[in-house]
N, C-alpha and C. Protein backbone atom coordinates (compact mmCIF):
# COMPACT_ATOMS: atom_id res chain seq x y z
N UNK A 1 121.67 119.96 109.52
CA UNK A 1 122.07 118.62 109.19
C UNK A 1 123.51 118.61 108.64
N UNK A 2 123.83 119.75 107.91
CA UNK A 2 124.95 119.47 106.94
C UNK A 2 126.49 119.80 108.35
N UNK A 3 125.63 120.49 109.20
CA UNK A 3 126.86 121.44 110.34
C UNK A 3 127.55 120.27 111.33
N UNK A 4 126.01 119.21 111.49
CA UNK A 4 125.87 118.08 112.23
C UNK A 4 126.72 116.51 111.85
N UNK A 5 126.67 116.57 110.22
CA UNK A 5 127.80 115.92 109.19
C UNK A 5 129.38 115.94 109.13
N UNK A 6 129.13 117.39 109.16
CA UNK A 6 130.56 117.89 109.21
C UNK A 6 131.36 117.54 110.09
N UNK A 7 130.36 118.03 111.33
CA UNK A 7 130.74 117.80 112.88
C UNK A 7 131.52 116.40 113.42
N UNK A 8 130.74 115.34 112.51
CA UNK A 8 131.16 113.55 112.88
C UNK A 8 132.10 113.53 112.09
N UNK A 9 132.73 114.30 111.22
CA UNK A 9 133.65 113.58 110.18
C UNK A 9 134.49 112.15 109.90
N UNK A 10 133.05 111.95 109.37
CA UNK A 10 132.51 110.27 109.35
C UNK A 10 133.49 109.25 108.75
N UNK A 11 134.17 108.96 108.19
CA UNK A 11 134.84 108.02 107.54
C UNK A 11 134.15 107.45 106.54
N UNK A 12 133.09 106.96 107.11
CA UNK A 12 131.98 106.29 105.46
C UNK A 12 130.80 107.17 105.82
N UNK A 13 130.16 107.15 104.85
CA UNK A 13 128.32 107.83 104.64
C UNK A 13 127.69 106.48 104.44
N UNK A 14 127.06 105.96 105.53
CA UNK A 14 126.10 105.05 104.58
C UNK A 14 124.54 105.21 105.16
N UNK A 15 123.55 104.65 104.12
CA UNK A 15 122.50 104.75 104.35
C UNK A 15 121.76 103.59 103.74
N UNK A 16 120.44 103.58 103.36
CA UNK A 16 119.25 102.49 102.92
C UNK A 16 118.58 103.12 101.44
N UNK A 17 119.01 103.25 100.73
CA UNK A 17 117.76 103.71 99.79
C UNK A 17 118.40 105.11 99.62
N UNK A 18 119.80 105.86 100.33
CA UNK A 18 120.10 107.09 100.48
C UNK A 18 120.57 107.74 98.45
N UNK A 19 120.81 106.43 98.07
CA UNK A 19 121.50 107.47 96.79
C UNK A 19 120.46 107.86 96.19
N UNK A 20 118.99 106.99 96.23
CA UNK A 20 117.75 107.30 95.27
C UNK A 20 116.80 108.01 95.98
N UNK A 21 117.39 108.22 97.06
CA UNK A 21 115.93 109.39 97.91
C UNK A 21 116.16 110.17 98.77
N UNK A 22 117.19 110.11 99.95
CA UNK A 22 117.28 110.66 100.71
C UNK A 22 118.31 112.21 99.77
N UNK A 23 119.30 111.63 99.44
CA UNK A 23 120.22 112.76 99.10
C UNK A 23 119.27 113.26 97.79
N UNK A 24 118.73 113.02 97.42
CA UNK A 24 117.94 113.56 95.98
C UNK A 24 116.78 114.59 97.14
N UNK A 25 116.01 113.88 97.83
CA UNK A 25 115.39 114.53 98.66
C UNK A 25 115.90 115.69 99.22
N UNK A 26 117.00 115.42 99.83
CA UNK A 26 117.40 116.49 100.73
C UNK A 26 118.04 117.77 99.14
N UNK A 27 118.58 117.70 98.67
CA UNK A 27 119.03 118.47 97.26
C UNK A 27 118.03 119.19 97.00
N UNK A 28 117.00 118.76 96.79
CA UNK A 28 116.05 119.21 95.94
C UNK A 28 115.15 119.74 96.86
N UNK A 29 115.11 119.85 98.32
CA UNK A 29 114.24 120.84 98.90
C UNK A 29 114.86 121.86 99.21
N UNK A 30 116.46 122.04 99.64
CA UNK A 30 117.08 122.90 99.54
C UNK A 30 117.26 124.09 98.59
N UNK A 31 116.66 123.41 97.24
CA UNK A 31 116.86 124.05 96.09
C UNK A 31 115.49 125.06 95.98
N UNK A 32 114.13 124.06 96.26
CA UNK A 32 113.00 124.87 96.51
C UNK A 32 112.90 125.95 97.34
N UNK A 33 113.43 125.45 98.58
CA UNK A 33 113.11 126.78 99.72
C UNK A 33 114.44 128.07 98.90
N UNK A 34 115.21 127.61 97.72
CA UNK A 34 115.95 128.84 97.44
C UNK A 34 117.07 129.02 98.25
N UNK A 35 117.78 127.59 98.46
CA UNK A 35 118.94 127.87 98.70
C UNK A 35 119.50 126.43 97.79
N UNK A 36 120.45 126.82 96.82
CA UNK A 36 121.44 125.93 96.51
C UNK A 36 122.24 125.14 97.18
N UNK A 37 122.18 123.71 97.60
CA UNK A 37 122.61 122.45 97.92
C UNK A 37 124.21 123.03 98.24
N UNK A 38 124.84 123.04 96.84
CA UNK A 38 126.17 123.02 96.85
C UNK A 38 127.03 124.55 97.71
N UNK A 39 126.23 125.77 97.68
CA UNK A 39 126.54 127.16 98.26
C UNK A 39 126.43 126.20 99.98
N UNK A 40 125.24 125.85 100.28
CA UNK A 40 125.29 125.28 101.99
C UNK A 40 126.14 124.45 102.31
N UNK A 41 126.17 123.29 101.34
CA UNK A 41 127.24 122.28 101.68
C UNK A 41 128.87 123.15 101.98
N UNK A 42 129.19 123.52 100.72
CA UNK A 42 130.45 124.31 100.73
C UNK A 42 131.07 125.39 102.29
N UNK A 43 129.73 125.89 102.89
CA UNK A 43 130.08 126.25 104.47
C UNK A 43 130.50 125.08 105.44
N UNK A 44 130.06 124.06 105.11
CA UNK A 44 131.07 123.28 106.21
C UNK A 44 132.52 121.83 105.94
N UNK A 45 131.92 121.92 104.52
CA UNK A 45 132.77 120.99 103.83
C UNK A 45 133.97 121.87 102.84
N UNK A 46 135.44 121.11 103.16
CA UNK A 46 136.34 121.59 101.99
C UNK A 46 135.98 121.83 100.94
N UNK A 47 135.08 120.58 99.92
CA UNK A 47 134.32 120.78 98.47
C UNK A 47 132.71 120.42 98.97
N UNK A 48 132.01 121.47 97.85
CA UNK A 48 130.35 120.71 98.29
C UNK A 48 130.51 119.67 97.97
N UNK A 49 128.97 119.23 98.66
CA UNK A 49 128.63 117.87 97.98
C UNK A 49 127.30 117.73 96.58
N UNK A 50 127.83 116.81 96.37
CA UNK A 50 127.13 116.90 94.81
C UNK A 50 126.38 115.84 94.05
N UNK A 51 125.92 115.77 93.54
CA UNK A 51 125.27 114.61 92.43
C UNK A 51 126.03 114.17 91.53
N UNK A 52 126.49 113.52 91.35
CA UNK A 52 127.63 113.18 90.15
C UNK A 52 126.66 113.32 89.06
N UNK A 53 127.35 113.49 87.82
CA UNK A 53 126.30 114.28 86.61
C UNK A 53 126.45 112.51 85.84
N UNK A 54 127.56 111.86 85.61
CA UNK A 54 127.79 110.59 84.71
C UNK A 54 126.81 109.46 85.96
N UNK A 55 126.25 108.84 85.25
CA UNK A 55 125.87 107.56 86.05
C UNK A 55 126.68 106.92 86.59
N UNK A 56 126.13 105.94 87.39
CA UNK A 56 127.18 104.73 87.92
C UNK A 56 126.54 103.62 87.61
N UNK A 57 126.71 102.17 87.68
CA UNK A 57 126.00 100.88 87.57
C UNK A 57 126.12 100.08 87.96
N UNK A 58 124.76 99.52 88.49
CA UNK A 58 124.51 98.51 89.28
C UNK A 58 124.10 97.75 88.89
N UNK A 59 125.07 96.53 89.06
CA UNK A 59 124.91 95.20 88.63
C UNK A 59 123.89 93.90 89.40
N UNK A 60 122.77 93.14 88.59
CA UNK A 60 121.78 92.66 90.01
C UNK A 60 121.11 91.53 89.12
N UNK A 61 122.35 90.52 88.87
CA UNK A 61 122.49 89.76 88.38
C UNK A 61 122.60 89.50 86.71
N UNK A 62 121.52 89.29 86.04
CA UNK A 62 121.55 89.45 84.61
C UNK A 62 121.04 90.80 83.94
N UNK A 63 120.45 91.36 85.09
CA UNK A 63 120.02 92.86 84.61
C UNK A 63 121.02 94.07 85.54
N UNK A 64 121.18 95.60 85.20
CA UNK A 64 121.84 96.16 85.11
C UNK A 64 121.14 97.66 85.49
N UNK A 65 121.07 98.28 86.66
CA UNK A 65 120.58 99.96 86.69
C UNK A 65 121.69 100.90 87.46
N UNK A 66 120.80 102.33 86.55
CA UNK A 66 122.24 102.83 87.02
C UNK A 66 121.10 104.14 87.94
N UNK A 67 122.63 104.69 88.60
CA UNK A 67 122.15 105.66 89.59
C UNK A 67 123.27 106.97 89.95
N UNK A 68 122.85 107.78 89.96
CA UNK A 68 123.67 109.30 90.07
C UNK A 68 124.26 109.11 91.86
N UNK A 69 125.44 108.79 91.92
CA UNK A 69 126.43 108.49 92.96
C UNK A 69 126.33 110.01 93.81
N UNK A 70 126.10 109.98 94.50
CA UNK A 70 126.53 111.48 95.41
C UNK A 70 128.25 111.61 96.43
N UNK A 71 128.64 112.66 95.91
CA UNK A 71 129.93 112.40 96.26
C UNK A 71 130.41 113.55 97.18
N UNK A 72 130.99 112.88 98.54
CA UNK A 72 131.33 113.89 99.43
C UNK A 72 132.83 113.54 99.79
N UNK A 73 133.79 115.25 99.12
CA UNK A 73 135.02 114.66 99.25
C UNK A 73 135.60 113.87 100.31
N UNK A 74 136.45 112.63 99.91
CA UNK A 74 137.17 112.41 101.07
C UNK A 74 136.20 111.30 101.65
N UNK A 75 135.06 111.12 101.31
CA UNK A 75 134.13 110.36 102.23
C UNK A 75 133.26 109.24 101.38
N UNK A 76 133.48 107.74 101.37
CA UNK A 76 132.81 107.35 100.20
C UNK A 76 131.33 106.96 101.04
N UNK A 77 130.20 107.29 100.44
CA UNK A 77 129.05 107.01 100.77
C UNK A 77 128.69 105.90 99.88
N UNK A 78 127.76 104.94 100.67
CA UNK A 78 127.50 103.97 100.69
C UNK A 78 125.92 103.77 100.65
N UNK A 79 125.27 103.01 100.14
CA UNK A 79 123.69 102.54 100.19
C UNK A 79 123.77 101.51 100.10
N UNK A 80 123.14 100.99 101.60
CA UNK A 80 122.82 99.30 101.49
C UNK A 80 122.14 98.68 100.73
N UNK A 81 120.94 99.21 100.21
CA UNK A 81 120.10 99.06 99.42
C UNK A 81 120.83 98.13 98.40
N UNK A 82 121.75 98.90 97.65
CA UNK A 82 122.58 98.37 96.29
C UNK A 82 123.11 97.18 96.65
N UNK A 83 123.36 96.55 97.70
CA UNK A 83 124.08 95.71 98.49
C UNK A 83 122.94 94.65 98.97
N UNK A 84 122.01 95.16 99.56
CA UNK A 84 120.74 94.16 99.67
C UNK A 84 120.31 93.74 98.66
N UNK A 85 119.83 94.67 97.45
CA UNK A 85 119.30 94.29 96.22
C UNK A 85 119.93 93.20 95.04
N UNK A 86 121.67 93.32 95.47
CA UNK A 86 122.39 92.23 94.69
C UNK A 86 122.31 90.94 95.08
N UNK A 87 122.69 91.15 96.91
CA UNK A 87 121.90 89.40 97.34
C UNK A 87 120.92 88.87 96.77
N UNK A 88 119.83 89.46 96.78
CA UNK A 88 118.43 89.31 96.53
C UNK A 88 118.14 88.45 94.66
N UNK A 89 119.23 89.22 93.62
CA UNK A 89 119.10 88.55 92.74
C UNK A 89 120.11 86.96 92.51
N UNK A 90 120.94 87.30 93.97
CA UNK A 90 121.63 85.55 93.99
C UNK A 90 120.94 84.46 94.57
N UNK A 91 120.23 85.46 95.94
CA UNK A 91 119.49 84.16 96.62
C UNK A 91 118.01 84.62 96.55
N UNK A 92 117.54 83.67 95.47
CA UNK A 92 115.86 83.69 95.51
C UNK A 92 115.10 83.61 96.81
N UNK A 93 115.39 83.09 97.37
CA UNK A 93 114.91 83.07 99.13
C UNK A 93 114.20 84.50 99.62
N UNK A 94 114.95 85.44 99.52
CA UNK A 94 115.11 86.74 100.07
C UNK A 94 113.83 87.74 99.11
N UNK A 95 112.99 87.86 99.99
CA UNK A 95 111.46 88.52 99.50
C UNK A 95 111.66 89.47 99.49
N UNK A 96 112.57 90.56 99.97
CA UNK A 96 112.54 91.95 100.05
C UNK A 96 114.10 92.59 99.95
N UNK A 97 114.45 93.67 99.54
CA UNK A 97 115.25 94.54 99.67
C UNK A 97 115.28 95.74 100.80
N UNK A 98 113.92 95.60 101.26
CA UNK A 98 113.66 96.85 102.15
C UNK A 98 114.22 96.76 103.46
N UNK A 99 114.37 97.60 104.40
CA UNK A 99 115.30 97.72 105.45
C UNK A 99 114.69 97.13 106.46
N UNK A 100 113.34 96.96 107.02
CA UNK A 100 112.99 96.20 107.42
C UNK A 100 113.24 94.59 107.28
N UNK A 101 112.86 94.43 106.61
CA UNK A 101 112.96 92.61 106.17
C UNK A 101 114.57 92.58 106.17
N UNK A 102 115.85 93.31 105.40
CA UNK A 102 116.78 93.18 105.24
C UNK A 102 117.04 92.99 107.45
N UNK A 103 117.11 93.77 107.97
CA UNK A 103 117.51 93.50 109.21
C UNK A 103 116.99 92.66 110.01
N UNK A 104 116.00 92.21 109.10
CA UNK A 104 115.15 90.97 110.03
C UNK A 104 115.91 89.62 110.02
């Protein structure tokens, strides 16, 4: 996956739900099977990629959560999610955040 990343040298990263699951997901099985995230990343990328250690925050209307940004140099990644979920606290209308309903 990471050789396959490299390979597109993407301009943006974006995904659905990617900062709270996918990249946590993918990190953390890497780490189980006993290989460190950042040693694999670092073979195809200038700098690994990483978890940012400081939070970030997301604003979603009168309330406020935060989330560990994953950062790949040079490349800002993106989650729609954070972007669906802010509509959602402007326009009451909107029943879901999920990627389904969001593309519906």
């Amino acid at each position: 996956m990471l050789k396959d990343l490299a390979d597109l040298k993407a301009d943006v990263l974006f995904g659905h739900n990617s900062e709270n699951f996918d990249w946590e997901f993918i990190i953390t099985r890497c780490e189980v099977l006993g290989h460190p995230f950042n040693e694999l990343s670092q073979k195809f990328f200038r700098f690994p990629i990483y978890k940012r250690k400081k939070p970030a925050t997301l604003k979603l209307g009168g309330e406020t959560e935060t989330y560990y940004p994953t950062v790949v140099w040079g490349t800002p990644v993106l989650d729609s999610l954070h972007a669906a979920r802010r509509a959602q606290a402007i326009d009451s209308n909107m029943k879901s955040a999920n990627l389904k309903y969001v593309t519906q």
